[in-house]
PDB file of N, CA and C in Angstrom:
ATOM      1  N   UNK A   1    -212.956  35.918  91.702  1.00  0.00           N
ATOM      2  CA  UNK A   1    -213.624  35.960  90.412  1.00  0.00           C
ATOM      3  C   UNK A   1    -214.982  36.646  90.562  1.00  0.00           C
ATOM      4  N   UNK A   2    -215.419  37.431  89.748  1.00  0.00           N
ATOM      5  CA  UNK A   2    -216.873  38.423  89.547  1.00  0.00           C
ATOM      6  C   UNK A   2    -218.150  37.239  89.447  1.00  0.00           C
ATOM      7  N   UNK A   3    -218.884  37.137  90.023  1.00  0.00           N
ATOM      8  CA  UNK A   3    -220.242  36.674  89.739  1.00  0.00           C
ATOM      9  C   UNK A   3    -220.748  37.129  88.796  1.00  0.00           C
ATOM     10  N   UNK A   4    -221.641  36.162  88.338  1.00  0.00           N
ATOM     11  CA  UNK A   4    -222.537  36.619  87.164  1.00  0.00           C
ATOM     12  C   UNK A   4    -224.150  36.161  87.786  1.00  0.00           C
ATOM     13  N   UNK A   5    -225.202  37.321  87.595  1.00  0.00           N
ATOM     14  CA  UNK A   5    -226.503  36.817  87.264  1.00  0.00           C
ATOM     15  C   UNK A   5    -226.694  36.912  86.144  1.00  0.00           C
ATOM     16  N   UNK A   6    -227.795  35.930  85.626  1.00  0.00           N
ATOM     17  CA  UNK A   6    -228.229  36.113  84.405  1.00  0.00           C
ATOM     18  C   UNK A   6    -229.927  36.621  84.413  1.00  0.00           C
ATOM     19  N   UNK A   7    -230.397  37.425  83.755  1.00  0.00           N
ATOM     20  CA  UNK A   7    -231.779  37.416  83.648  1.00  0.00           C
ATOM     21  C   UNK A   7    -232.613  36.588  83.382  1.00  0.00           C
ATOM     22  N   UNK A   8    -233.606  36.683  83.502  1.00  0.00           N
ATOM     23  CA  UNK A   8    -234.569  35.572  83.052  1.00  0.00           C
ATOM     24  C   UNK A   8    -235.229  35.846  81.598  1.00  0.00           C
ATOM     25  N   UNK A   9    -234.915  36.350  80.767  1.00  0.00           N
ATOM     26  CA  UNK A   9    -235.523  36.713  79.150  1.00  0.00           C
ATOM     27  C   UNK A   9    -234.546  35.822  78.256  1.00  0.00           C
ATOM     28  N   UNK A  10    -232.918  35.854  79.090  1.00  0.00           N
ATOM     29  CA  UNK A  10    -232.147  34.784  78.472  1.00  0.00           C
ATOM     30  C   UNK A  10    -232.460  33.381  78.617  1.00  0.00           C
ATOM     31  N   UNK A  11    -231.521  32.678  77.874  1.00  0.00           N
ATOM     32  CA  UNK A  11    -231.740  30.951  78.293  1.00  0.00           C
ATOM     33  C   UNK A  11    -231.258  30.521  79.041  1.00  0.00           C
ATOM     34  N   UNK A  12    -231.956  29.832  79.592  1.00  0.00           N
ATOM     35  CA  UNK A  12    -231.735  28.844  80.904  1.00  0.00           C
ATOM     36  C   UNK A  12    -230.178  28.207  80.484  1.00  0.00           C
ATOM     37  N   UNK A  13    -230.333  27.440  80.178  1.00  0.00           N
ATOM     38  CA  UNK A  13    -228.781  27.603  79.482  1.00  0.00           C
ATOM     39  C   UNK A  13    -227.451  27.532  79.693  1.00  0.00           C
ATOM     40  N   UNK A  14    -227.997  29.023  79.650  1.00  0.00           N
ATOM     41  CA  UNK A  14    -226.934  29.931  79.818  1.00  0.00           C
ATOM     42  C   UNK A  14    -226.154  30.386  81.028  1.00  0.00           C
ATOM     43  N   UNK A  15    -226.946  29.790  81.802  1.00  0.00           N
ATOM     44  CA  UNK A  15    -226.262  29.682  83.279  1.00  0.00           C
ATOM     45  C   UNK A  15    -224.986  28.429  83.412  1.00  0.00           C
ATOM     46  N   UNK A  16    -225.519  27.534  82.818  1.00  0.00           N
ATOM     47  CA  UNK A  16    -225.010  26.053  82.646  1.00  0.00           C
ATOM     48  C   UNK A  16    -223.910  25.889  81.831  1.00  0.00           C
ATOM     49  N   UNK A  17    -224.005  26.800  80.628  1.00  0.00           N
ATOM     50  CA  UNK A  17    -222.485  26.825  79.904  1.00  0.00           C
ATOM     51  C   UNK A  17    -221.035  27.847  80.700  1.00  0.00           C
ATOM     52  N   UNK A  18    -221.862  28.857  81.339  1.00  0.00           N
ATOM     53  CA  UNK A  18    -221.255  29.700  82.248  1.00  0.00           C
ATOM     54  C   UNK A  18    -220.378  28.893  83.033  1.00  0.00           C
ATOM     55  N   UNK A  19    -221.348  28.345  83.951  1.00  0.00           N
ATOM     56  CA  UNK A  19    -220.582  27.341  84.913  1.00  0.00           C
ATOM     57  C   UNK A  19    -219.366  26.434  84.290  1.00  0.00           C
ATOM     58  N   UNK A  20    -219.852  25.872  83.580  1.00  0.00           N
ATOM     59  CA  UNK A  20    -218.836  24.955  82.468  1.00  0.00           C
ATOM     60  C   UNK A  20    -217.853  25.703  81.954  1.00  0.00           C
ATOM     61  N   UNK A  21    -217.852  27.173  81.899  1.00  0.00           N
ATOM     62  CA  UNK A  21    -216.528  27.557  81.257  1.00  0.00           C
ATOM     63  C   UNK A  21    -216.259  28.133  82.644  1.00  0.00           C
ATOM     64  N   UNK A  22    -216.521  27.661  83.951  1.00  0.00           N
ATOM     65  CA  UNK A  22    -215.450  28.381  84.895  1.00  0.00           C
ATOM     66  C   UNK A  22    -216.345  29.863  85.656  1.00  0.00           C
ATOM     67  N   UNK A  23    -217.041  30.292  84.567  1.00  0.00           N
ATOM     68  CA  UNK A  23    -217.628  31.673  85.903  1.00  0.00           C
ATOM     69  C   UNK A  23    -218.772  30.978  87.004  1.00  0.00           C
ATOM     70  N   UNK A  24    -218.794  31.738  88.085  1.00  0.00           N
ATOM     71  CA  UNK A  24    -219.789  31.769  88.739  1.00  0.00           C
ATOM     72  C   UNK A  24    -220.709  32.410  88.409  1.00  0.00           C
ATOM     73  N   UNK A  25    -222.013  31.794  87.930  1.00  0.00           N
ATOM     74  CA  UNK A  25    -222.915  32.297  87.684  1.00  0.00           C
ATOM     75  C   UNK A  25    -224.447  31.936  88.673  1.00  0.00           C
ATOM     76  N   UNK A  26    -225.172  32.849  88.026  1.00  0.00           N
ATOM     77  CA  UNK A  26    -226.682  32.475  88.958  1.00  0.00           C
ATOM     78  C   UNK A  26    -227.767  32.925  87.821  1.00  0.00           C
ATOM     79  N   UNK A  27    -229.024  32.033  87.580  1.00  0.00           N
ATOM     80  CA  UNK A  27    -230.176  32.358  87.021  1.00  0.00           C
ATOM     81  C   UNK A  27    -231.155  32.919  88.234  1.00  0.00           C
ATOM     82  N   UNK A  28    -231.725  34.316  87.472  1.00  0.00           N
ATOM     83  CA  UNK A  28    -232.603  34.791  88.842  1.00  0.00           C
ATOM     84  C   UNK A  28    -234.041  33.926  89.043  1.00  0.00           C
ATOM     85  N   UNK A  29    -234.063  32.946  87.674  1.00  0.00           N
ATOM     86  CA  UNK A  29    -235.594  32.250  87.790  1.00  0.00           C
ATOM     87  C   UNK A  29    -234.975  31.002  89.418  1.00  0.00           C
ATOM     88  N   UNK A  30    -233.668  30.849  89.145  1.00  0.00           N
ATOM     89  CA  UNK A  30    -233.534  29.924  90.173  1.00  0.00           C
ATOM     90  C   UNK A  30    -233.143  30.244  91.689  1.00  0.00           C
ATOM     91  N   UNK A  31    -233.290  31.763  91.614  1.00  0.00           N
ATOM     92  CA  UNK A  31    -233.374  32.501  93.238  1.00  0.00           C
ATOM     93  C   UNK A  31    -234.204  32.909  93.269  1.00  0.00           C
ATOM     94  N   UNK A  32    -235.673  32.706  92.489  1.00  0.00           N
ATOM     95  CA  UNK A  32    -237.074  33.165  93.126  1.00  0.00           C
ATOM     96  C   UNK A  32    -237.134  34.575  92.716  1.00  0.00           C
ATOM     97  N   UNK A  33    -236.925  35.474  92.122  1.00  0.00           N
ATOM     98  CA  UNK A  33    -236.915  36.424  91.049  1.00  0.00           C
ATOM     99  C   UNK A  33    -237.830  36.448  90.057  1.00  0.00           C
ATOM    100  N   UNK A  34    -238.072  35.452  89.564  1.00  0.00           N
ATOM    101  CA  UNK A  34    -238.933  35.968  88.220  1.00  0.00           C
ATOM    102  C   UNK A  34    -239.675  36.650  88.157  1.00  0.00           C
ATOM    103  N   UNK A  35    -240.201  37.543  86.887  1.00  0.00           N
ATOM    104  CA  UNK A  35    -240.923  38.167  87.028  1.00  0.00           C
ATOM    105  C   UNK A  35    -240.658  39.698  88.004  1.00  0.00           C
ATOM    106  N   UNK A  36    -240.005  39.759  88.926  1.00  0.00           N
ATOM    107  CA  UNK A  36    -239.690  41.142  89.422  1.00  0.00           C
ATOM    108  C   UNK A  36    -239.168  42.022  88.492  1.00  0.00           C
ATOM    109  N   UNK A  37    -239.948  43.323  89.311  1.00  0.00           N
ATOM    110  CA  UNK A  37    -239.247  44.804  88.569  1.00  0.00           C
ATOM    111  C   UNK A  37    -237.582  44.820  88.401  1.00  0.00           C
ATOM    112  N   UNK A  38    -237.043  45.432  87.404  1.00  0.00           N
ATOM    113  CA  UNK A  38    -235.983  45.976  87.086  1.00  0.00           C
ATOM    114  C   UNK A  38    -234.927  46.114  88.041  1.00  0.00           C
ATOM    115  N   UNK A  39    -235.611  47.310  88.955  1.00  0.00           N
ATOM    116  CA  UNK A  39    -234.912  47.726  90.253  1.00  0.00           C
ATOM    117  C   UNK A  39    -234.834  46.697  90.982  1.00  0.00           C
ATOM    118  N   UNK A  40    -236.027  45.388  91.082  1.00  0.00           N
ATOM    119  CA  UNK A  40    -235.123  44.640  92.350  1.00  0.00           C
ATOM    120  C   UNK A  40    -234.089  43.666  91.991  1.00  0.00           C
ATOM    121  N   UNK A  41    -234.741  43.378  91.059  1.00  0.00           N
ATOM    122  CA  UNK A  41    -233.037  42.502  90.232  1.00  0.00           C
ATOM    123  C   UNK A  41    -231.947  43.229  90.157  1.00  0.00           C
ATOM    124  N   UNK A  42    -231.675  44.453  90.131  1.00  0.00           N
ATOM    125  CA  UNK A  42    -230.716  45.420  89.949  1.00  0.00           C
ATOM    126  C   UNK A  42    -229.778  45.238  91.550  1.00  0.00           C
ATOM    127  N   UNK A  43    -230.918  45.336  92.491  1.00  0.00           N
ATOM    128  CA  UNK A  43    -230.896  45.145  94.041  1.00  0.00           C
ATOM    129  C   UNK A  43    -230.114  44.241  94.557  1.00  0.00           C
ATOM    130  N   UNK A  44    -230.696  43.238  93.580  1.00  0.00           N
ATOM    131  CA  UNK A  44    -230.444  41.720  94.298  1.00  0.00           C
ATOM    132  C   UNK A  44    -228.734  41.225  93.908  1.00  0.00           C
ATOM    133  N   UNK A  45    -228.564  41.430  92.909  1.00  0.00           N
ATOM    134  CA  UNK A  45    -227.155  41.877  91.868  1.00  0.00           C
ATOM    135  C   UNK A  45    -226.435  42.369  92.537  1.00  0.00           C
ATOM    136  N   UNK A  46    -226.771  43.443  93.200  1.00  0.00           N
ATOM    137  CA  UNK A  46    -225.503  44.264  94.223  1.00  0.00           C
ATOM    138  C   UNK A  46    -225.271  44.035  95.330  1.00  0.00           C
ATOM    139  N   UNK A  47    -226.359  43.331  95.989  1.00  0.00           N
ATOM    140  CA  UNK A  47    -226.000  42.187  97.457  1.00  0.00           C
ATOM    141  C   UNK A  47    -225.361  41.518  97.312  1.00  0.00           C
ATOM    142  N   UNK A  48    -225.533  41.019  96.036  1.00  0.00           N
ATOM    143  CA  UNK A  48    -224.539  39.419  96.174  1.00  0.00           C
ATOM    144  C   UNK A  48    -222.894  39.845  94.966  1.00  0.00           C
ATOM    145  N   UNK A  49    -222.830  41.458  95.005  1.00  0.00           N
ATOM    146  CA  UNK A  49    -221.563  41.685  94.098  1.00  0.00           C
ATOM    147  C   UNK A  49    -222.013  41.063  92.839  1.00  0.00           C
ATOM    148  N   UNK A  50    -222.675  41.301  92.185  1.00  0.00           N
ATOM    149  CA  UNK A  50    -222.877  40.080  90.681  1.00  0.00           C
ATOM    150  C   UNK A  50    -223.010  41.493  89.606  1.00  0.00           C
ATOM    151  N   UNK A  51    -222.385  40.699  88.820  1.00  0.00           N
ATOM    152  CA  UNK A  51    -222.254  41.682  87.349  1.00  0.00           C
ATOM    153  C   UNK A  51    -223.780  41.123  86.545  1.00  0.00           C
ATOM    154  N   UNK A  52    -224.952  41.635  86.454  1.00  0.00           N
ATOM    155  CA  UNK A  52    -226.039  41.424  85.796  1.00  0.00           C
ATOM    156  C   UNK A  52    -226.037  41.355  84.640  1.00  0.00           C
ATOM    157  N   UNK A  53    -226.253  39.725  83.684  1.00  0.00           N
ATOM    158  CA  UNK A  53    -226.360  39.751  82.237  1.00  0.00           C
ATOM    159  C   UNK A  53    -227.770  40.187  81.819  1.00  0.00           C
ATOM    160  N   UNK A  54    -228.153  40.920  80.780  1.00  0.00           N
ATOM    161  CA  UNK A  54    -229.787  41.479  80.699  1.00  0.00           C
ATOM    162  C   UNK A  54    -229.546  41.152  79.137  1.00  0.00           C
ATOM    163  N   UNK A  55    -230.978  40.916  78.924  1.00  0.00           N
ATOM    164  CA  UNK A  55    -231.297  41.854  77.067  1.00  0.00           C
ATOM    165  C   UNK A  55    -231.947  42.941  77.443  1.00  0.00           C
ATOM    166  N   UNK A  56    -232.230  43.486  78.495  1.00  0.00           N
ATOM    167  CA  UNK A  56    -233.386  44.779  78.731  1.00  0.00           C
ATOM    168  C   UNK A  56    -232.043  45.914  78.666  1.00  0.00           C
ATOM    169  N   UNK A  57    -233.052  46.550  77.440  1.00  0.00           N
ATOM    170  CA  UNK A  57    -231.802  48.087  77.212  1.00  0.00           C
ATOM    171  C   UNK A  57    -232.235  48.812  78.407  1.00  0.00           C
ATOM    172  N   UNK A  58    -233.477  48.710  79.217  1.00  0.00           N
ATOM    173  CA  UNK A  58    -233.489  49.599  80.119  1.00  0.00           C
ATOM    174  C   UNK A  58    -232.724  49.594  81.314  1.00  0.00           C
ATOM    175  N   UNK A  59    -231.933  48.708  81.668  1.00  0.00           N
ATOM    176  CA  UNK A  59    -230.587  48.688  82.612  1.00  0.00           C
ATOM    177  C   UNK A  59    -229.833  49.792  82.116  1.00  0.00           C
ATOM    178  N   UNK A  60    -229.814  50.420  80.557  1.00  0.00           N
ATOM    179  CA  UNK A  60    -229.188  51.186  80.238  1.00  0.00           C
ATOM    180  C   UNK A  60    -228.848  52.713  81.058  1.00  0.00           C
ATOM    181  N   UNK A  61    -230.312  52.977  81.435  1.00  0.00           N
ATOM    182  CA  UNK A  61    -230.484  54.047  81.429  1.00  0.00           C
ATOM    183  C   UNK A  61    -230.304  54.612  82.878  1.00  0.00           C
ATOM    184  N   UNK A  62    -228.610  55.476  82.890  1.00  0.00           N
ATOM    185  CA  UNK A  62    -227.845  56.116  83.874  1.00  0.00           C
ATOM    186  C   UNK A  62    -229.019  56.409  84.931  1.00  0.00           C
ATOM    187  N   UNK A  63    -229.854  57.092  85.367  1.00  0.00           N
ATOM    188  CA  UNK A  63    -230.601  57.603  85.993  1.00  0.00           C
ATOM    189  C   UNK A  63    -231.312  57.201  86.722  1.00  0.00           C
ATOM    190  N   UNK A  64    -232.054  55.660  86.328  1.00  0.00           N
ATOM    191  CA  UNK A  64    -232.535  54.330  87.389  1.00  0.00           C
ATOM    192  C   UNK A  64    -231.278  54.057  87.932  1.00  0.00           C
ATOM    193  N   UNK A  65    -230.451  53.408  86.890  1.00  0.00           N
ATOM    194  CA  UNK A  65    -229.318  52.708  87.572  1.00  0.00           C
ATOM    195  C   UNK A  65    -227.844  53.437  87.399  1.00  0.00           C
ATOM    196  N   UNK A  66    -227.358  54.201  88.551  1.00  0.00           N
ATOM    197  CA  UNK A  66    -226.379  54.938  88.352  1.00  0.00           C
ATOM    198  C   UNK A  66    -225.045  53.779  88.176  1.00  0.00           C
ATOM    199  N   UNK A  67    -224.708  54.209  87.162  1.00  0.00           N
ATOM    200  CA  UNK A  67    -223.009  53.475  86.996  1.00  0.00           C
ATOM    201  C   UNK A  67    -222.355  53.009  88.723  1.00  0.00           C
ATOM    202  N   UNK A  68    -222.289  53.949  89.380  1.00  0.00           N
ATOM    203  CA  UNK A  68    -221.381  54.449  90.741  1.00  0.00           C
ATOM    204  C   UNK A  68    -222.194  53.304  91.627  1.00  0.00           C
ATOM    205  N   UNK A  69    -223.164  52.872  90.971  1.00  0.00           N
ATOM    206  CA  UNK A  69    -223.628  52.126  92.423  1.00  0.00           C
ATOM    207  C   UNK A  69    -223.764  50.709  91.725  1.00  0.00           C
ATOM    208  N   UNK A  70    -223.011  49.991  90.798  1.00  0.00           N
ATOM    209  CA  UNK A  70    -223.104  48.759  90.590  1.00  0.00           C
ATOM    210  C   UNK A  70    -221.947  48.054  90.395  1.00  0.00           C
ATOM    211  N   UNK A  71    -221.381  46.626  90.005  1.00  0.00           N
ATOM    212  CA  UNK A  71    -220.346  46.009  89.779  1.00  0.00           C
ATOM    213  C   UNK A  71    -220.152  45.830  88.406  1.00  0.00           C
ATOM    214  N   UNK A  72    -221.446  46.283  87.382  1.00  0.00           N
ATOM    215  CA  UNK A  72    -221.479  46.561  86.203  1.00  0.00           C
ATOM    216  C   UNK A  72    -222.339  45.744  85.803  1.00  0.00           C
ATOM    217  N   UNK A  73    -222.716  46.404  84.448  1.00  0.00           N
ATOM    218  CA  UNK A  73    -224.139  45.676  83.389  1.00  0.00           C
ATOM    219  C   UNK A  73    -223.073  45.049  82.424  1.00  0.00           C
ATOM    220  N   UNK A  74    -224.153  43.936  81.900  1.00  0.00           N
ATOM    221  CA  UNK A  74    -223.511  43.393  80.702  1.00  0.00           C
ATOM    222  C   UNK A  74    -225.047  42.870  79.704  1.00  0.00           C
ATOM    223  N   UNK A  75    -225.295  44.168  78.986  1.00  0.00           N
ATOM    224  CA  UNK A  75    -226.017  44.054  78.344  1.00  0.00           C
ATOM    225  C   UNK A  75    -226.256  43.454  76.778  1.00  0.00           C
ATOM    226  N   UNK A  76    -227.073  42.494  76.646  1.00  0.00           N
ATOM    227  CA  UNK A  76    -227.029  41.731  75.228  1.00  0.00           C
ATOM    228  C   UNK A  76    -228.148  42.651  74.236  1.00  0.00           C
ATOM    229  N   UNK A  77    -227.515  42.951  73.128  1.00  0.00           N
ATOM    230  CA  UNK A  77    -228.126  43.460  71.859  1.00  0.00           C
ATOM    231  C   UNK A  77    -227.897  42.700  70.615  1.00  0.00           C
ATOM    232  N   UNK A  78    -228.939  41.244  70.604  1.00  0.00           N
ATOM    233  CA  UNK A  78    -228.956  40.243  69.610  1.00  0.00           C
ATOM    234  C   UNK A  78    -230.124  40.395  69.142  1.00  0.00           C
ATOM    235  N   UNK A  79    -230.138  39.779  67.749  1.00  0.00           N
ATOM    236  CA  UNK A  79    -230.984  39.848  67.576  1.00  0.00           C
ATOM    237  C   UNK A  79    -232.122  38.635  67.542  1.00  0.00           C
ATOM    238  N   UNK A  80    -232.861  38.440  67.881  1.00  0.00           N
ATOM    239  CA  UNK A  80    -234.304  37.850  68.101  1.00  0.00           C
ATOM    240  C   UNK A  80    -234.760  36.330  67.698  1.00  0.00           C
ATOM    241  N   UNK A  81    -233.993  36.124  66.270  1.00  0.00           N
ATOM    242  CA  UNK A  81    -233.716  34.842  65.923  1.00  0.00           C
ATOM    243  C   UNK A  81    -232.637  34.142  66.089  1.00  0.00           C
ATOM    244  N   UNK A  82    -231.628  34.300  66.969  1.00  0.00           N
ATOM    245  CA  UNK A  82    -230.264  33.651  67.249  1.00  0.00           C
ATOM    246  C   UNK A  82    -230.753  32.546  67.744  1.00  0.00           C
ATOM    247  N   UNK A  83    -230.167  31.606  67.559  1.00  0.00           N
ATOM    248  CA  UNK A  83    -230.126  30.446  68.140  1.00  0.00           C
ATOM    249  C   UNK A  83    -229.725  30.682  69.669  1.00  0.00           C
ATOM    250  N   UNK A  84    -229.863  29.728  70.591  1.00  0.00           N
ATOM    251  CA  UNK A  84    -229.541  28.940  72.208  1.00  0.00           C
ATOM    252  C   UNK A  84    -228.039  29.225  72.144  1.00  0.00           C
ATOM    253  N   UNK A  85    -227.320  28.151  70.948  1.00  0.00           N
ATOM    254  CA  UNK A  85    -225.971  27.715  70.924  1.00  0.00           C
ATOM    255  C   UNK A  85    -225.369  29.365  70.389  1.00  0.00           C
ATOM    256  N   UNK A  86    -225.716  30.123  69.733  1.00  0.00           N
ATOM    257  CA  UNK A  86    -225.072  30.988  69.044  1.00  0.00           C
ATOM    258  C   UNK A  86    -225.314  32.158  70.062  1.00  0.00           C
ATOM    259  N   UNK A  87    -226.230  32.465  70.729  1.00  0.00           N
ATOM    260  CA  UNK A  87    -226.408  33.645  71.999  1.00  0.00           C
ATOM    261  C   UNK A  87    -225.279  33.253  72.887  1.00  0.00           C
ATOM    262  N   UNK A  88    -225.150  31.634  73.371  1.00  0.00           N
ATOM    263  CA  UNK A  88    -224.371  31.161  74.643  1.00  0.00           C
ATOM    264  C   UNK A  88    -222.444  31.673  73.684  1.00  0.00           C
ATOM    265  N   UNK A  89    -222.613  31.161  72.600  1.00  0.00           N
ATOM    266  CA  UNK A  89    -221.055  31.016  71.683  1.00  0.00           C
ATOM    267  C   UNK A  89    -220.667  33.092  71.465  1.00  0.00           C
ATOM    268  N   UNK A  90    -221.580  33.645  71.700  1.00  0.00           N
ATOM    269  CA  UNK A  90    -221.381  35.136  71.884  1.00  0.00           C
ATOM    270  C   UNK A  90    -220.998  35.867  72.998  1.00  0.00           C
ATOM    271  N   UNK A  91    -221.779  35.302  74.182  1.00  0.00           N
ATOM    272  CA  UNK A  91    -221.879  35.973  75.237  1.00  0.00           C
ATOM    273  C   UNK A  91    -220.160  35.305  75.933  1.00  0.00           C
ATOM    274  N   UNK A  92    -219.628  34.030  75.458  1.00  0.00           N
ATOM    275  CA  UNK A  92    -218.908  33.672  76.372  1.00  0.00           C
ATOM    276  C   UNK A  92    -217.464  33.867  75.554  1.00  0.00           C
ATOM    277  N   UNK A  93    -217.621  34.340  74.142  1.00  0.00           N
ATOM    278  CA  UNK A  93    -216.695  35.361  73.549  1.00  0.00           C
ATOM    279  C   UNK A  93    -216.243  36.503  73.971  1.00  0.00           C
ATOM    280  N   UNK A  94    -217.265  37.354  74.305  1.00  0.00           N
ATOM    281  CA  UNK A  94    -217.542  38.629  74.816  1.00  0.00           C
ATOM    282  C   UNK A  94    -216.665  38.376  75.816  1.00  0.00           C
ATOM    283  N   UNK A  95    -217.017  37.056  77.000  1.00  0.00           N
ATOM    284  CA  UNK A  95    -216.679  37.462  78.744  1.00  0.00           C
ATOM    285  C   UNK A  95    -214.956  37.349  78.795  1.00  0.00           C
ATOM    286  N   UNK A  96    -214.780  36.341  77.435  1.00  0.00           N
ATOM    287  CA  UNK A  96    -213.353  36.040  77.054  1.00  0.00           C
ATOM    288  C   UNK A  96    -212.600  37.095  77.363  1.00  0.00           C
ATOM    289  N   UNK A  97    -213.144  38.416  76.143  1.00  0.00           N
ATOM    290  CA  UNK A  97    -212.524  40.145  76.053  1.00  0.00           C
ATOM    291  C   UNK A  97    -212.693  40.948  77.056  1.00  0.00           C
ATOM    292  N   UNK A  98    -213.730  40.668  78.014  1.00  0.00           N
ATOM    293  CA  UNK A  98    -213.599  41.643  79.255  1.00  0.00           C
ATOM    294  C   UNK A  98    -213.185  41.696  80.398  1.00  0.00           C
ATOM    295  N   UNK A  99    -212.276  42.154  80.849  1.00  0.00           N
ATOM    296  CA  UNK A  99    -212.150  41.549  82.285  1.00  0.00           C
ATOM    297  C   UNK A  99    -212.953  42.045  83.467  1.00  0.00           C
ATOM    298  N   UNK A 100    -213.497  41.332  84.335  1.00  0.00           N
ATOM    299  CA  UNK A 100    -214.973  41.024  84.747  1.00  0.00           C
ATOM    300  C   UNK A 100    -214.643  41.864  86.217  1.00  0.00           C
ATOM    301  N   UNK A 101    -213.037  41.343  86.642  1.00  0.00           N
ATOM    302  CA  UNK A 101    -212.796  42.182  88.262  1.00  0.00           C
ATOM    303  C   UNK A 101    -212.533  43.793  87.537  1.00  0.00           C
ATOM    304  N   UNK A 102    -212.832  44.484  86.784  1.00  0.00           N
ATOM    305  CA  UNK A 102    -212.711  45.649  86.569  1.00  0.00           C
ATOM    306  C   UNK A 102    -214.108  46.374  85.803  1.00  0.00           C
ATOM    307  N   UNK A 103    -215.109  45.359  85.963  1.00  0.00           N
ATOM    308  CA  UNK A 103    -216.287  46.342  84.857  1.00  0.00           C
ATOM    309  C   UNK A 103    -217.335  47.300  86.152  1.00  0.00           C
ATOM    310  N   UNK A 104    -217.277  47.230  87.263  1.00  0.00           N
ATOM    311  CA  UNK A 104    -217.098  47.977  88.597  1.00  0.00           C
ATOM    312  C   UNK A 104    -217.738  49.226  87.612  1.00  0.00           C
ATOM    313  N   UNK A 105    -218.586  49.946  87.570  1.00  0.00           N
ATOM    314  CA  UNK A 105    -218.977  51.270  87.249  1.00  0.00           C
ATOM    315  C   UNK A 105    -218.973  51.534  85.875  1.00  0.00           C
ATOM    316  N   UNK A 106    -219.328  50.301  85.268  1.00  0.00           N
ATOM    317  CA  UNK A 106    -219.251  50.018  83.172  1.00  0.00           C
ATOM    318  C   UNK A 106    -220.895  49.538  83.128  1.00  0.00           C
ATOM    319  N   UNK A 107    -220.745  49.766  81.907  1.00  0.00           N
ATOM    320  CA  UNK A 107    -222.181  49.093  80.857  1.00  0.00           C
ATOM    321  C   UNK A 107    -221.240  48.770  79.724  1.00  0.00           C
ATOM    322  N   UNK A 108    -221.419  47.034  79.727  1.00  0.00           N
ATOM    323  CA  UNK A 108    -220.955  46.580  78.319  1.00  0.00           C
ATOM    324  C   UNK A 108    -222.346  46.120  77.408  1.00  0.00           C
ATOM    325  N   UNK A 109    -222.008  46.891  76.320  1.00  0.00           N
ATOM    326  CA  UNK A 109    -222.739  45.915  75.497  1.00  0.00           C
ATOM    327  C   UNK A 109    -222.256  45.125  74.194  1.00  0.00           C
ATOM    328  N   UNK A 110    -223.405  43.874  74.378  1.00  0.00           N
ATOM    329  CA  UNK A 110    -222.554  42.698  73.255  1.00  0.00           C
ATOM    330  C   UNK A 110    -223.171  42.843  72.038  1.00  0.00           C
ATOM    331  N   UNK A 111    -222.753  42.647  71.454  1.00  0.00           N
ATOM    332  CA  UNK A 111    -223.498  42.341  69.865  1.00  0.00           C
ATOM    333  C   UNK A 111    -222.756  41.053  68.937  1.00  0.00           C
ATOM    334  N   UNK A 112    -223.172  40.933  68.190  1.00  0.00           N
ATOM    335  CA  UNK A 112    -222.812  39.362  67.502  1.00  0.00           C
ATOM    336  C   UNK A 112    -220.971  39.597  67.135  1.00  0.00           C
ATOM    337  N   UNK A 113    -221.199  40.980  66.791  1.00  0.00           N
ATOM    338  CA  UNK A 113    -219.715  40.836  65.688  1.00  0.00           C
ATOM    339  C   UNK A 113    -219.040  41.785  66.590  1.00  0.00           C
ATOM    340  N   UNK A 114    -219.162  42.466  68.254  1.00  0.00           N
ATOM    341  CA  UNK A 114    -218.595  43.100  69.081  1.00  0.00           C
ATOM    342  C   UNK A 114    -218.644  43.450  70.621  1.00  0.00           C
ATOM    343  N   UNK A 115    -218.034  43.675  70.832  1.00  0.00           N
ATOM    344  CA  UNK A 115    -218.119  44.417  72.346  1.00  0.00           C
ATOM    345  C   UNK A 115    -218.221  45.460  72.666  1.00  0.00           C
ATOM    346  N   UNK A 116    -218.723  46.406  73.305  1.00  0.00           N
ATOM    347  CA  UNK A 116    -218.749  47.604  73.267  1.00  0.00           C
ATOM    348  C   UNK A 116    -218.157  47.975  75.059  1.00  0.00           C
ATOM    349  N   UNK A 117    -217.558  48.643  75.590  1.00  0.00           N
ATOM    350  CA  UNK A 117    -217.368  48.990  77.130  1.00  0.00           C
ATOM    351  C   UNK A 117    -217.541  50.651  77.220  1.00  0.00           C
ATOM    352  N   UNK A 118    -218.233  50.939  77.919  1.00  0.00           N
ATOM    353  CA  UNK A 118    -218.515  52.469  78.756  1.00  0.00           C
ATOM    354  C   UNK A 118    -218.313  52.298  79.931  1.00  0.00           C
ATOM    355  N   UNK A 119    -217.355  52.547  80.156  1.00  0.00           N
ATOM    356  CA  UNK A 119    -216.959  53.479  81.716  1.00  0.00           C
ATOM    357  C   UNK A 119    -217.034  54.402  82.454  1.00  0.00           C
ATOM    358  N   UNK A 120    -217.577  54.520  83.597  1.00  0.00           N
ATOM    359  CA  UNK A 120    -218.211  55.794  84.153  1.00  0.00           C
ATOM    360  C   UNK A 120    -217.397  55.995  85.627  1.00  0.00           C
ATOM    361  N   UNK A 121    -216.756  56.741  85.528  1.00  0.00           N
ATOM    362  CA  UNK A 121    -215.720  57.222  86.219  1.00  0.00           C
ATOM    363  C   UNK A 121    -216.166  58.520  87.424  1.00  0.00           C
TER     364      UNK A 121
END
């Protein structure tokens, strides 16, 4: 099964419902992370094989983080007033539709009412 980190901009949480539905997950506030640059969370993600959950669109961008060198992004595009329960009731919709041993060289992004997958081949 794919690991999951989660960022630290999400809710704590959200690690905890993860677990409860079965993924392996990790909060980076609880591996001593916080607060680090982009790139080393990006870093730290690919040591340990982990598919990185973010709200930062800047994971987006091919050129820091080449597709070819990760297990894949799973980027959240919510918006700002969502509730705890309604971010966690999205994200674990989303993980429902994707399958996680294949997002290997993808950027997904979530949104309330979709999924989006890019594959970079």
């Amino acid at each position: 099964m794919a690991r999951l980190l989660v960022d630290e901009a999400l809710p704590r949480s959200l690690v905890h419902h993860l677990r409860a539905a079965g993924y392996e997950a990790d909060d980076i506030r609880d591996l001593g992370l916080r607060g680090q640059p982009d790139e080393r969370l990006f870093e730290d993600a690919q040591q340990r094989s982990a598919i990185l959950i973010s709200s930062d669109l800047g994971f987006t961008n091919i050129f820091r983080f080449p597709p070819h060198s990760h297990r894949g992004l799973i980027i959240l595009r919510l918006p700002t007033f969502l509730s705890v329960s309604k971010i966690t009731e999205v994200v674990l919709r989303s993980l429902r539709e994707v399958p996680l041993d294949s997002l290997a060289h993808t950027i997904v992004i979530v949104e309330p009412t979709r999924t989006r997958i890019r594959r970079f081949e």
